[in-house]
C-alpha atoms as a PDB file:
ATOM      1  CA  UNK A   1       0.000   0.000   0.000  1.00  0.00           C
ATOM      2  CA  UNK A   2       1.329   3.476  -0.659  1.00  0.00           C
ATOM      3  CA  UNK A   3       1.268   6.013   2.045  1.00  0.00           C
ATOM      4  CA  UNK A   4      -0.767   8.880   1.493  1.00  0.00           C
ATOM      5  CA  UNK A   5       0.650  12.630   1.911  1.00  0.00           C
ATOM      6  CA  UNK A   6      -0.863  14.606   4.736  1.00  0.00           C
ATOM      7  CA  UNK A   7      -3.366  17.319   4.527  1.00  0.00           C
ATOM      8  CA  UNK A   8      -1.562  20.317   4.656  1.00  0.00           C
ATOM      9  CA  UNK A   9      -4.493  22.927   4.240  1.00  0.00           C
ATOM     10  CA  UNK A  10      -4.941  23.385   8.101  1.00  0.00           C
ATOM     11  CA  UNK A  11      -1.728  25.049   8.109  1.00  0.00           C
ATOM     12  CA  UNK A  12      -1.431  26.503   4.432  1.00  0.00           C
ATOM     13  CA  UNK A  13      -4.767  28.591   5.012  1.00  0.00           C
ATOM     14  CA  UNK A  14      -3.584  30.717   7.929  1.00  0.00           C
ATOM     15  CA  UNK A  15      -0.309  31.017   5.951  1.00  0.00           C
ATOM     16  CA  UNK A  16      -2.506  32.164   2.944  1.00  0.00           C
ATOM     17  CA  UNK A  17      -4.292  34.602   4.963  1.00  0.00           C
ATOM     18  CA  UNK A  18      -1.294  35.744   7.137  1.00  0.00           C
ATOM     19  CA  UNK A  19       0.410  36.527   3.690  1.00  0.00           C
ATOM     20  CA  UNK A  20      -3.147  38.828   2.585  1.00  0.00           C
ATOM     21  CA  UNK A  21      -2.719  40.575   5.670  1.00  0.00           C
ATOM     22  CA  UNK A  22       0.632  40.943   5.141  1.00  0.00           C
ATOM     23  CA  UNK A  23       0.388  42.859   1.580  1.00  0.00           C
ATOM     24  CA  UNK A  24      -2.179  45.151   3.390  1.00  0.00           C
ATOM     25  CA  UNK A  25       0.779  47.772   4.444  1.00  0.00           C
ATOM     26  CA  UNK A  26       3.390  47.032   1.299  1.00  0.00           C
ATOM     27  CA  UNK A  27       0.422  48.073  -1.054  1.00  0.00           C
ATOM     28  CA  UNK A  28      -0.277  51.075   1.234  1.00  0.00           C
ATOM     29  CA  UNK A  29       2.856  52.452   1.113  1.00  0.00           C
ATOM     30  CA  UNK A  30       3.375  51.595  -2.610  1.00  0.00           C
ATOM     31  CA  UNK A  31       1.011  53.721  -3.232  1.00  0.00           C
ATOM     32  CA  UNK A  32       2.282  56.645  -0.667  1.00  0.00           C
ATOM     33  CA  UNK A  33       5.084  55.930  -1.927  1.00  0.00           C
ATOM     34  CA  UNK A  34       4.032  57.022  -5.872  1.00  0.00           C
ATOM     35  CA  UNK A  35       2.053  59.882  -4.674  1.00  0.00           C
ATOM     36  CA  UNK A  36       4.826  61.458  -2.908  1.00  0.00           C
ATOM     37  CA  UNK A  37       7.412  60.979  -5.898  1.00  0.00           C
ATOM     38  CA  UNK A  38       4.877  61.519  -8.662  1.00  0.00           C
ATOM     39  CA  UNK A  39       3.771  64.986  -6.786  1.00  0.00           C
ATOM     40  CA  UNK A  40       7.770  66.066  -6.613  1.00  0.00           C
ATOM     41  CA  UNK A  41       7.626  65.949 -10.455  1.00  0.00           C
ATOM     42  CA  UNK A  42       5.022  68.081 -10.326  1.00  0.00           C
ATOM     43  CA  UNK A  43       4.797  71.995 -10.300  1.00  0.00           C
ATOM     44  CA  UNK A  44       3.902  73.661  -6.817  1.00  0.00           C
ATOM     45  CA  UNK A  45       4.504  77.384  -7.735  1.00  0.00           C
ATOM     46  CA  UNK A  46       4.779  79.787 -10.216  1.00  0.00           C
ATOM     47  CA  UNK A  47       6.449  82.833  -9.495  1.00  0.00           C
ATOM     48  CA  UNK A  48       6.458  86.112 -11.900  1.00  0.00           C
ATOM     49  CA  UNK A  49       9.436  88.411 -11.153  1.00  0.00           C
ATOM     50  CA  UNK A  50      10.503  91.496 -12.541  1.00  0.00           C
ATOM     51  CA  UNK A  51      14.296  93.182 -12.091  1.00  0.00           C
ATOM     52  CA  UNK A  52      13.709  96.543 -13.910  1.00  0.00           C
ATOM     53  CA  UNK A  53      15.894  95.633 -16.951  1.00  0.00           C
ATOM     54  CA  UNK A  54      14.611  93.159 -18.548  1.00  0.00           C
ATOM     55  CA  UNK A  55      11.168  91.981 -19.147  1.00  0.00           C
ATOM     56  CA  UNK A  56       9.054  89.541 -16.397  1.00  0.00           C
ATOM     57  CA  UNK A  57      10.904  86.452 -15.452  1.00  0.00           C
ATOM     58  CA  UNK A  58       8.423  83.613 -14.856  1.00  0.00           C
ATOM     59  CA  UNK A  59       9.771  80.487 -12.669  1.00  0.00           C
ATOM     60  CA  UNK A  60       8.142  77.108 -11.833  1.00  0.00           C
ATOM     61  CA  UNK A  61       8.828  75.552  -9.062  1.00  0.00           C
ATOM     62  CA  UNK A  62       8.593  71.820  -8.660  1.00  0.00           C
ATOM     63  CA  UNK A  63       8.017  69.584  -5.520  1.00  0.00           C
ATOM     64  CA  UNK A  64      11.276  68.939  -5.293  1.00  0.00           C
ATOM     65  CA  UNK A  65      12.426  72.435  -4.902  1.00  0.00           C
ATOM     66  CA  UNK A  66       9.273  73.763  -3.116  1.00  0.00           C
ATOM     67  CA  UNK A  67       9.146  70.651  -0.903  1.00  0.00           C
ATOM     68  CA  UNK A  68      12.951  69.455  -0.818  1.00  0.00           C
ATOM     69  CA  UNK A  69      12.150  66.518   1.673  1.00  0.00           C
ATOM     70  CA  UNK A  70       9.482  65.075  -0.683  1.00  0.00           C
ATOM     71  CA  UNK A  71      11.745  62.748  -2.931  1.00  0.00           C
ATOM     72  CA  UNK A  72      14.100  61.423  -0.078  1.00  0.00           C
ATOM     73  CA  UNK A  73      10.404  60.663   2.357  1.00  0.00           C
ATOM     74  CA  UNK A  74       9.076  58.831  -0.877  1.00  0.00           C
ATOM     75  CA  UNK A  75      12.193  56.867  -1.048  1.00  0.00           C
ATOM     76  CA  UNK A  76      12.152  56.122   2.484  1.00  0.00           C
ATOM     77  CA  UNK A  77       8.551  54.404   2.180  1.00  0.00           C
ATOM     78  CA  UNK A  78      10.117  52.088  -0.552  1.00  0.00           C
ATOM     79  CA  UNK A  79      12.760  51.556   1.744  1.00  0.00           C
ATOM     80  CA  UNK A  80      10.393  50.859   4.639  1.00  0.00           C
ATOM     81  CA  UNK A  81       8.859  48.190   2.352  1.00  0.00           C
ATOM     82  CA  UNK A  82      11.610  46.188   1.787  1.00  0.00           C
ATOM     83  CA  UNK A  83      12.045  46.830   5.999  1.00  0.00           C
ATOM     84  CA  UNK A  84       8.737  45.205   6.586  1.00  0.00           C
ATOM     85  CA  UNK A  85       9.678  41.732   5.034  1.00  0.00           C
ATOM     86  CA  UNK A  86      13.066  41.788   7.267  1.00  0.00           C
ATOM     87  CA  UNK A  87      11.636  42.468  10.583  1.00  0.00           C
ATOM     88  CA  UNK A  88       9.205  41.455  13.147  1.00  0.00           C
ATOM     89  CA  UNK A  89       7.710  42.228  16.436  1.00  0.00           C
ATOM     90  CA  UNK A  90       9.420  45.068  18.103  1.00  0.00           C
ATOM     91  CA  UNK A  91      11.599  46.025  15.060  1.00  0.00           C
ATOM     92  CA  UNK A  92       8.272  46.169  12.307  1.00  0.00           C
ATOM     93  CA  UNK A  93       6.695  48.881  15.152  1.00  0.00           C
ATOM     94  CA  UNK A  94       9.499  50.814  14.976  1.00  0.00           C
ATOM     95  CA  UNK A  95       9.236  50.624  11.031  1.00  0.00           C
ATOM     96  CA  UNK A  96       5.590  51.407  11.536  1.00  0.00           C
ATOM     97  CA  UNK A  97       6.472  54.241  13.833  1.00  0.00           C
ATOM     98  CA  UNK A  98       9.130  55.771  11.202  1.00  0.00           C
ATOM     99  CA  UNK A  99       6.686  55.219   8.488  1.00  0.00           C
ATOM    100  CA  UNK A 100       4.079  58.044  10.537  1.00  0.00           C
ATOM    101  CA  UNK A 101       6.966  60.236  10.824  1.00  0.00           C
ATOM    102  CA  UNK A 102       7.176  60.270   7.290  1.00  0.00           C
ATOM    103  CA  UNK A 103       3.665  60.711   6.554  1.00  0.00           C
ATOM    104  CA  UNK A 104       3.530  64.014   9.305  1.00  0.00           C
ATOM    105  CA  UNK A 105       6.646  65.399   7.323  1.00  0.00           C
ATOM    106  CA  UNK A 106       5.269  65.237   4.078  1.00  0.00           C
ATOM    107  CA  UNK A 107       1.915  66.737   5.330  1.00  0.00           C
ATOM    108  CA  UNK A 108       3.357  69.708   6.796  1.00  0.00           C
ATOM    109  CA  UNK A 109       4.350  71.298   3.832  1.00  0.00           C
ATOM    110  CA  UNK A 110       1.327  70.783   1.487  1.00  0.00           C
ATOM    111  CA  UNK A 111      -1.109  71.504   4.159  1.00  0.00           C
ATOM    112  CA  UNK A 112       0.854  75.169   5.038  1.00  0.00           C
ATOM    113  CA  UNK A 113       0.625  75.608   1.313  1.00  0.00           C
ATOM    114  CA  UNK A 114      -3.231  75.010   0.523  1.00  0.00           C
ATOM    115  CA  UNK A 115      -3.731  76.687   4.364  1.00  0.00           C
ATOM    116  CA  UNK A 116      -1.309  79.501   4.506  1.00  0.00           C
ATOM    117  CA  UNK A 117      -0.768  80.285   0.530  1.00  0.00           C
ATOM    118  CA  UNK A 118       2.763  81.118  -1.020  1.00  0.00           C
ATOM    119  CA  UNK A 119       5.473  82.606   0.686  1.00  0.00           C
ATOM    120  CA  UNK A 120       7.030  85.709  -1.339  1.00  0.00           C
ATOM    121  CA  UNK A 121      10.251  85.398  -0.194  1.00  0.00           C
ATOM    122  CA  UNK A 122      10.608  81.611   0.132  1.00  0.00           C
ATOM    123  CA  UNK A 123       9.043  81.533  -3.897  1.00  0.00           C
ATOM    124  CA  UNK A 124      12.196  84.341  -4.326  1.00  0.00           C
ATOM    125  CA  UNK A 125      14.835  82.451  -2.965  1.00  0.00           C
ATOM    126  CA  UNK A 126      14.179  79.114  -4.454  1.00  0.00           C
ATOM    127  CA  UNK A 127      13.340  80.785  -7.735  1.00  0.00           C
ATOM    128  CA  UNK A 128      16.846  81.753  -7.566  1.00  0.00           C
ATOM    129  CA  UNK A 129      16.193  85.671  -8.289  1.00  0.00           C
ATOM    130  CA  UNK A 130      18.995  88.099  -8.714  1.00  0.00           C
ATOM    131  CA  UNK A 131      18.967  90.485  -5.853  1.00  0.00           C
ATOM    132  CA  UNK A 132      17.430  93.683  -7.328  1.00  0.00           C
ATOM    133  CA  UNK A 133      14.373  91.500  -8.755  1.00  0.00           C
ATOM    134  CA  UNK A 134      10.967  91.325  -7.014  1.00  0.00           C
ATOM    135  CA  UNK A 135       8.266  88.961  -6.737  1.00  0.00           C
ATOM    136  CA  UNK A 136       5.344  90.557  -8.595  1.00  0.00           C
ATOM    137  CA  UNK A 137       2.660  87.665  -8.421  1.00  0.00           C
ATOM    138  CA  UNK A 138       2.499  83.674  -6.960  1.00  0.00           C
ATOM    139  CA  UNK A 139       0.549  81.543  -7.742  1.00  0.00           C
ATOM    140  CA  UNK A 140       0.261  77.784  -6.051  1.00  0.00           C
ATOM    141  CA  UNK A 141      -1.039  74.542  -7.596  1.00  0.00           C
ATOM    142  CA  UNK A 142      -3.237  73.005  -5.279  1.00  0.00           C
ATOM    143  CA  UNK A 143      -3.182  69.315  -7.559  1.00  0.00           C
ATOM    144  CA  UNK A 144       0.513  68.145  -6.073  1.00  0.00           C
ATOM    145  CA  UNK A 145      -0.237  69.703  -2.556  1.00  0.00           C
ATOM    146  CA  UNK A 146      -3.619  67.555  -2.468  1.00  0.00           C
ATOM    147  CA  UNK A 147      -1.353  64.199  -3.955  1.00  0.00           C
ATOM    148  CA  UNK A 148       1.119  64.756  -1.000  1.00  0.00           C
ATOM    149  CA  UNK A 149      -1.887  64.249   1.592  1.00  0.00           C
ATOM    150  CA  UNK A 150      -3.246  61.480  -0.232  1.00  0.00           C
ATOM    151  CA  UNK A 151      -0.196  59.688   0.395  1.00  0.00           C
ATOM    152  CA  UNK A 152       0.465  61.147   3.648  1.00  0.00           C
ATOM    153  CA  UNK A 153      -3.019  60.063   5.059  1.00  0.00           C
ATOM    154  CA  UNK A 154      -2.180  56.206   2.920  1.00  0.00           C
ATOM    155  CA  UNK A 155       1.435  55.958   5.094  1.00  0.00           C
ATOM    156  CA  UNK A 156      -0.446  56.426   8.090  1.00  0.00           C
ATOM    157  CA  UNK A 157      -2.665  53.802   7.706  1.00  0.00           C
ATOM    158  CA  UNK A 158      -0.246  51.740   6.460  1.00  0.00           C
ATOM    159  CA  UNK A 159       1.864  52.595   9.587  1.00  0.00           C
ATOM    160  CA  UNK A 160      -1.475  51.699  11.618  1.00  0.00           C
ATOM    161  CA  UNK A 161      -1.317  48.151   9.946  1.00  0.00           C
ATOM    162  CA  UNK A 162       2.487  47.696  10.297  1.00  0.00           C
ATOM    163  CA  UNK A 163       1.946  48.135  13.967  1.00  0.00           C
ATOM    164  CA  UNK A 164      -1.060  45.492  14.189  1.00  0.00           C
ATOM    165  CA  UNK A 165       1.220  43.377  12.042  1.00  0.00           C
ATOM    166  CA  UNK A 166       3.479  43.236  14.299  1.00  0.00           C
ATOM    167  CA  UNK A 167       1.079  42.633  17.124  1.00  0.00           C
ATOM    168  CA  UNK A 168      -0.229  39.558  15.314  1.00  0.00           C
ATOM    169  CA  UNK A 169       2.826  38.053  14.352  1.00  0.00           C
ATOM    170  CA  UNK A 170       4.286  38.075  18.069  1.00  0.00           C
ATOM    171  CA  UNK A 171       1.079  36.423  19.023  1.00  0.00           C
ATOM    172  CA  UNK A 172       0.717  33.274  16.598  1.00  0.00           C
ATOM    173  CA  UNK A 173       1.221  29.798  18.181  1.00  0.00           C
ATOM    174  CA  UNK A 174       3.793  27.336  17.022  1.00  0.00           C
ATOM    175  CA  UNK A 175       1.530  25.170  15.226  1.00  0.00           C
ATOM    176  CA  UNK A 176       1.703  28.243  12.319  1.00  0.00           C
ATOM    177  CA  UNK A 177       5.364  28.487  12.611  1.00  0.00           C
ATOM    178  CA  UNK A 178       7.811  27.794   9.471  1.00  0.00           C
ATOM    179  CA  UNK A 179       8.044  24.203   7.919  1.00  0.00           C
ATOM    180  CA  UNK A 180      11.409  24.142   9.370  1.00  0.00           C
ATOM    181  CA  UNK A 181      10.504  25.105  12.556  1.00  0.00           C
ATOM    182  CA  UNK A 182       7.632  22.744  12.993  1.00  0.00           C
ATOM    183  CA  UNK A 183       9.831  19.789  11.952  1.00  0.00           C
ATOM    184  CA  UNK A 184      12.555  20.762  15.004  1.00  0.00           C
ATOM    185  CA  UNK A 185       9.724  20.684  17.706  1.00  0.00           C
ATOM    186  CA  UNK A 186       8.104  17.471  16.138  1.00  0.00           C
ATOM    187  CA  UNK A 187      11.668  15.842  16.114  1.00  0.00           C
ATOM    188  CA  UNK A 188      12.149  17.103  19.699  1.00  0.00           C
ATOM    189  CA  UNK A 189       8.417  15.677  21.131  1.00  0.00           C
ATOM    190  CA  UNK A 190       9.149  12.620  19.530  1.00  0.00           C
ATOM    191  CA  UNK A 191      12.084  12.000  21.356  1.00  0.00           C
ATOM    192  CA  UNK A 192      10.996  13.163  24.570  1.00  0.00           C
ATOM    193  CA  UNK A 193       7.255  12.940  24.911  1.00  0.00           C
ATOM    194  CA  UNK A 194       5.080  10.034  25.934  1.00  0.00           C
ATOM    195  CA  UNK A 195       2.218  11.190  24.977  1.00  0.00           C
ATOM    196  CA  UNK A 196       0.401  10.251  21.807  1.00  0.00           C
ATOM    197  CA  UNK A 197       1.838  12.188  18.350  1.00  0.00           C
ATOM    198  CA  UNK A 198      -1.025  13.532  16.126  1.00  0.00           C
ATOM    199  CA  UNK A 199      -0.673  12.845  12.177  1.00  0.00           C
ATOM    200  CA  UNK A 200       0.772  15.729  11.697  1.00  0.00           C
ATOM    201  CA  UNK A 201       3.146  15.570  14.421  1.00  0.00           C
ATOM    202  CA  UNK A 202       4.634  12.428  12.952  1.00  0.00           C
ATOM    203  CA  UNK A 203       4.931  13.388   9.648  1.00  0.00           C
ATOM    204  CA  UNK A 204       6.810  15.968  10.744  1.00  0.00           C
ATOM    205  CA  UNK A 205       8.677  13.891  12.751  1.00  0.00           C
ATOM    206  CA  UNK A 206       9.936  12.021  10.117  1.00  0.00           C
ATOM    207  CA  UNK A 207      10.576  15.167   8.225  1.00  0.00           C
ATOM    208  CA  UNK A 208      13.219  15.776  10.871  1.00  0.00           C
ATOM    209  CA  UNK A 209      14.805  12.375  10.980  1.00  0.00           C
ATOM    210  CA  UNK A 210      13.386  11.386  13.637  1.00  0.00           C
ATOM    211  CA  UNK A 211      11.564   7.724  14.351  1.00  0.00           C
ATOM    212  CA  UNK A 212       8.550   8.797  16.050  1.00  0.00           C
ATOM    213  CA  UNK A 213       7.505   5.250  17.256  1.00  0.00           C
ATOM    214  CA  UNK A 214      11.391   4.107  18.985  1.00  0.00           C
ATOM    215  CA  UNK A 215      10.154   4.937  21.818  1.00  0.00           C
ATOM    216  CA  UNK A 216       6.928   2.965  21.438  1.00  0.00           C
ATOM    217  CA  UNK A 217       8.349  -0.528  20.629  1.00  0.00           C
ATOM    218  CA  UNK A 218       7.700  -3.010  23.794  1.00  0.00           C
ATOM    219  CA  UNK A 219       9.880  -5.733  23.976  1.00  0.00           C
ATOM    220  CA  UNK A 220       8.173  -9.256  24.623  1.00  0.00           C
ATOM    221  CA  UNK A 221       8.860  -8.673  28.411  1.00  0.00           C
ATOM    222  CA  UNK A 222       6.737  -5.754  28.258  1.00  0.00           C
ATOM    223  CA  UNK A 223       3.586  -6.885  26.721  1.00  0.00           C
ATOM    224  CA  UNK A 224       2.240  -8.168  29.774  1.00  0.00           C
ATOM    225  CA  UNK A 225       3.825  -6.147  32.474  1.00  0.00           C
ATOM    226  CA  UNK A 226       7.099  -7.055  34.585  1.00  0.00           C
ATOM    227  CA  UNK A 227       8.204 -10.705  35.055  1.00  0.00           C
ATOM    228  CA  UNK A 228       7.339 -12.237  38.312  1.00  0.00           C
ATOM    229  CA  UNK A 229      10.718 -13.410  40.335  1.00  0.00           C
ATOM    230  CA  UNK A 230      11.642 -16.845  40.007  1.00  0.00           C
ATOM    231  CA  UNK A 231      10.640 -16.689  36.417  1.00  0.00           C
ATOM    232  CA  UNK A 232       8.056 -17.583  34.238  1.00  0.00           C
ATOM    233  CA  UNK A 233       5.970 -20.772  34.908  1.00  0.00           C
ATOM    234  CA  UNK A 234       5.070 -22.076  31.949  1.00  0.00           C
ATOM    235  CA  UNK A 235       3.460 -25.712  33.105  1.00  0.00           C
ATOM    236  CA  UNK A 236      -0.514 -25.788  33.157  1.00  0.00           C
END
């Protein structure tokens, strides 16, 4: 008779819904990711100068300029990513806690902008203007500003679930541990335990090399319990 394989959906459907909960926050901060690097391609402010020589100087100022930190906080989301694969417990709250750093630090800026307006003398030094020039008009973009808080608000939440994350995974039991774990701690039971091994148990058992049934094989002394002294009468 051939030996069947073991059921193995108990334990691959947590690990298929541990790995959807798990995509939750990388797909969040994907996308706060792009909205934060698309907006710093993206024009923020206009500025119309005049130095009384030439004509009007008009300057456009991009999210990069207006907003320096905006490319290097979108680049730390990707890098926070690739963090929240490497780590767990403690170390992915920490990420999660970084992560809503970066999503108050990119806020600040687009929210003074659509609040407060443009700054004439900020627009005039980043526009670069030679020192006799003056700002004669602004005007600010409100389309980049409002990307920024999309993906601000979308690296919060994802912070949010990086934190739960992390709160789940420091909570699962070992029976949703790695393959390789699982087959240490059946190998281990197996040799030390008495008690019965489930299915699983001993197929993972035997996954780690060890024989869980050595310990169960009686000897023909043991069958029927210890031998009486002076041995064994075997007449009738």
């Amino acid at each position: 008779m051939t030996e069947q394989e073991p059921d193995r959906d108990p334990v691959d459907a947590p690990a298929r819904g541990r790995a959807s909960v798990a995509a939750v926050p990388v797909l969040l901060l994907a996308v706060a990711a792009l909205c934060l690097w698309a907006s710093s391609r993206m024009t923020w402010v206009r500025v119309e100068s005049f130095d009384g020589l030439g004509g009007a100087r008009t300057s456009e100022l991009i999210g990069g300029t207006w907003a320096a930190a905006t490319t290097p906080l979108a680049l730390t989301l990707v890098a926070a990513i690739a963090a929240s694969f490497a780590v767990r417990g403690w170390a992915l709250r920490v990420v999660g806690l970084l992560v809503a750093l970066v999503a108050v630090a990119a806020i600040v800026p687009a929210a003074s902008l659509l609040i407060g307006g443009v700054d004439d003398g900020k627009a005039g030094r980043l526009a670069e203007l030679p020192g006799r020039a003056e700002v004669t008009a602004t005007e600010a973009f409100t389309l980049p500003a409002v990307l920024v808080l999309l993906g601000g608000v979308t690296a919060l939440v994802a912070a949010v679930a990086l934190i739960r994350k992390a709160g789940v995974s420091a909570g699962l039991s070992s029976k949703y541990a790695a393959p390789a774990s699982r087959r240490e701690e059946a190998g281990n039971r197996a040799a030390t335990s008495k008690e019965p091994l489930s299915e699983r148990m001993l197929w993972d058992a035997l996954d780690a090399g060890e024989d869980p049934t050595a310990g169960d094989v009686a000897g023909p002394n043991d069958q029927d319990g210890p031998e009486p002294a002076g041995g064994t009468d075997t007449r009738r």
